[in-house]
Protein backbone atom coordinates (compact mmCIF):
# COMPACT_ATOMS: atom_id res chain seq x y z
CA UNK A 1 88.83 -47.53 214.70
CA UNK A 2 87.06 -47.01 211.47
CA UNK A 3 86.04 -49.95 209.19
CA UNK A 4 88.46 -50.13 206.16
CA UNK A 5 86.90 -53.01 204.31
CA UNK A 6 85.96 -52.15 200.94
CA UNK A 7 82.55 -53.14 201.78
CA UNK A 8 81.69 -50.61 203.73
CA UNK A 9 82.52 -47.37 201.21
CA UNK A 10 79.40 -45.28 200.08
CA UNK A 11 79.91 -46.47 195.94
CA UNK A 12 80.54 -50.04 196.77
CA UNK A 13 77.40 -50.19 199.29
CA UNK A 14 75.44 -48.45 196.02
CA UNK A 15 76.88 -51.06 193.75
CA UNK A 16 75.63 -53.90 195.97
CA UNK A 17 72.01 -52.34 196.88
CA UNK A 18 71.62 -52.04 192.73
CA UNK A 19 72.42 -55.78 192.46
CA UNK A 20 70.38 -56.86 195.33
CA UNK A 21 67.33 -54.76 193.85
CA UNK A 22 67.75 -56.01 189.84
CA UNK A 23 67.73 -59.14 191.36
CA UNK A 24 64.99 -59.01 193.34
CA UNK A 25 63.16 -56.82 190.18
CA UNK A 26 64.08 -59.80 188.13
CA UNK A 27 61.63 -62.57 189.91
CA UNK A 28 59.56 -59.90 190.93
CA UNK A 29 58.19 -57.36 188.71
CA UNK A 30 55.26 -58.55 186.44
CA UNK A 31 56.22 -56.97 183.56
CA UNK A 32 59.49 -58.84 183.33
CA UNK A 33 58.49 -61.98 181.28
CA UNK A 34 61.01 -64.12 182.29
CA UNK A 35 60.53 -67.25 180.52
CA UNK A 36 57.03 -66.98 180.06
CA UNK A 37 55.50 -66.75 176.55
CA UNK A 38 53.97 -63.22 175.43
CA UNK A 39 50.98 -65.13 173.45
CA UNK A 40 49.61 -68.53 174.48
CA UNK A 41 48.35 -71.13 172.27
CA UNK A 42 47.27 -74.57 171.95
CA UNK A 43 49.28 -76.99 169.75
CA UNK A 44 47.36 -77.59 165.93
CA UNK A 45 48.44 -79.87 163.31
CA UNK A 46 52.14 -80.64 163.37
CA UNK A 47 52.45 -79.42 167.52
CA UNK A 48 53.26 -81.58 169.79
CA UNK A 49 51.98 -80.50 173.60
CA UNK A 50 53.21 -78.08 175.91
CA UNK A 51 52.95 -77.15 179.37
CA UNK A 52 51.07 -74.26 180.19
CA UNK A 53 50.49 -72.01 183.34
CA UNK A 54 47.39 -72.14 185.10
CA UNK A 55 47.85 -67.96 185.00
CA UNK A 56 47.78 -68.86 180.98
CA UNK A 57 44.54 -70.59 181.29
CA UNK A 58 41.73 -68.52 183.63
CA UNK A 59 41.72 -65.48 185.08
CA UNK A 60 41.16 -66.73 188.59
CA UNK A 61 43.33 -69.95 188.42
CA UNK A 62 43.63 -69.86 192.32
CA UNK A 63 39.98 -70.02 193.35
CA UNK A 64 39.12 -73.16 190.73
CA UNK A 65 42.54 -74.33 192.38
CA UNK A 66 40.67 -74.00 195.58
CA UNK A 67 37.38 -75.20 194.88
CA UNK A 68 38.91 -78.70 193.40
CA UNK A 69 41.36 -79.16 196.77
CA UNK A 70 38.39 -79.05 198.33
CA UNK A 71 39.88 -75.74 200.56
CA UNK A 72 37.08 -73.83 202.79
CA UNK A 73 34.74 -76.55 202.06
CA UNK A 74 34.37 -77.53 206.15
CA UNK A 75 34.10 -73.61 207.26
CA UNK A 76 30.88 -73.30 208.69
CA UNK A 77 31.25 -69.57 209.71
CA UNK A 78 31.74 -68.75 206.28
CA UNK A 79 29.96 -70.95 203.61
CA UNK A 80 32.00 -71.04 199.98
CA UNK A 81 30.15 -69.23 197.44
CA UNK A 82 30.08 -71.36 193.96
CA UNK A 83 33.11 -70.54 191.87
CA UNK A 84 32.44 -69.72 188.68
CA UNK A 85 35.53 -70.07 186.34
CA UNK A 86 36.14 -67.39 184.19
CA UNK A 87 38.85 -69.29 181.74
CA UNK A 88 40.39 -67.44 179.04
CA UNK A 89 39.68 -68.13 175.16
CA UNK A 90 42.78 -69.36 174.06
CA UNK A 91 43.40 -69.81 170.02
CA UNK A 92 45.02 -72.82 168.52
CA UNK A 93 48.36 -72.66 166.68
CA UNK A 94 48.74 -74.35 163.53
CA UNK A 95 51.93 -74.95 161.20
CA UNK A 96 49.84 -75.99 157.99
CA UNK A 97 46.19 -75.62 156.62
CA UNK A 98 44.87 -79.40 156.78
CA UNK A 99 43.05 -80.34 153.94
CA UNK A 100 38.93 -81.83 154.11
CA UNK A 101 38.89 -85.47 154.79
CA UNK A 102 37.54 -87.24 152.06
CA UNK A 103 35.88 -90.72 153.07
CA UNK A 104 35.07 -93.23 150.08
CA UNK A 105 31.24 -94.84 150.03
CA UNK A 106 30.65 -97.30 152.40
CA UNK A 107 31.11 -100.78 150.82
CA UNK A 108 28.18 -102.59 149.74
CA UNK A 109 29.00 -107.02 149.37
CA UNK A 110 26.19 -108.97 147.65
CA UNK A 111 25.38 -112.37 147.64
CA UNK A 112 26.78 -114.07 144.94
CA UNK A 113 29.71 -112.08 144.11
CA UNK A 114 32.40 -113.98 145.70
CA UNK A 115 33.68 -117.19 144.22
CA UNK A 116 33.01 -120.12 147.30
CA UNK A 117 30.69 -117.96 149.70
């Protein structure tokens, strides 16, 4: 007997391979942003802080990762080479230009100049 189920025709079985692929293109694909911001910066005047991806932060985020787990460090075949991190400049965001702090003279007391000292 042949299988009638409405799974099993050619346009439905397209239908459903589509789905399972966007899906899998969605999480996948690193073009797809997903959540993640396009630009990255730290928080100025009038930010508060954010969290931010170690992918957002250095180009080889796994290997400093690595190096501060301590991971490799007790291979003696193959001895860790020092890790250099090679972090990413990252710009700070601000909502206003602050203005220059202005600080008054220091105060000078003299003798004499207060009543009962």
């Amino acid at each position: 007997m042949t299988d009638t189920r409405k799974k099993s025709q050619k346009g439905d079985y397209d239908l459903e391979q589509a789905v399972s692929f966007g899906f899998v293109d969605y999480y996948v694909n690193s073009e797809n942003r997903m959540g993640c911001p396009v630009n990255t910066y730290f928080p100025g005047n009038g930010l508060i802080g954010q969290k931010a991806s170690r992918v957002n932060l250095a180009n080889n985020s796994c290997d400093i990762e690595s190096m501060l787990r301590g991971t490799g460090t007790c291979n003696m075949v193959q001895t860790q080479s020092p890790i250099v991190p090679d972090i990413k400049q990252i710009r700070s965001l601000n909502l206003f230009d602050s203005q220059p702090v202005q600080l008054p003279e220091p105060m000078v007391v003299h003798k004499g100049q207060r009543p009962r000292w």
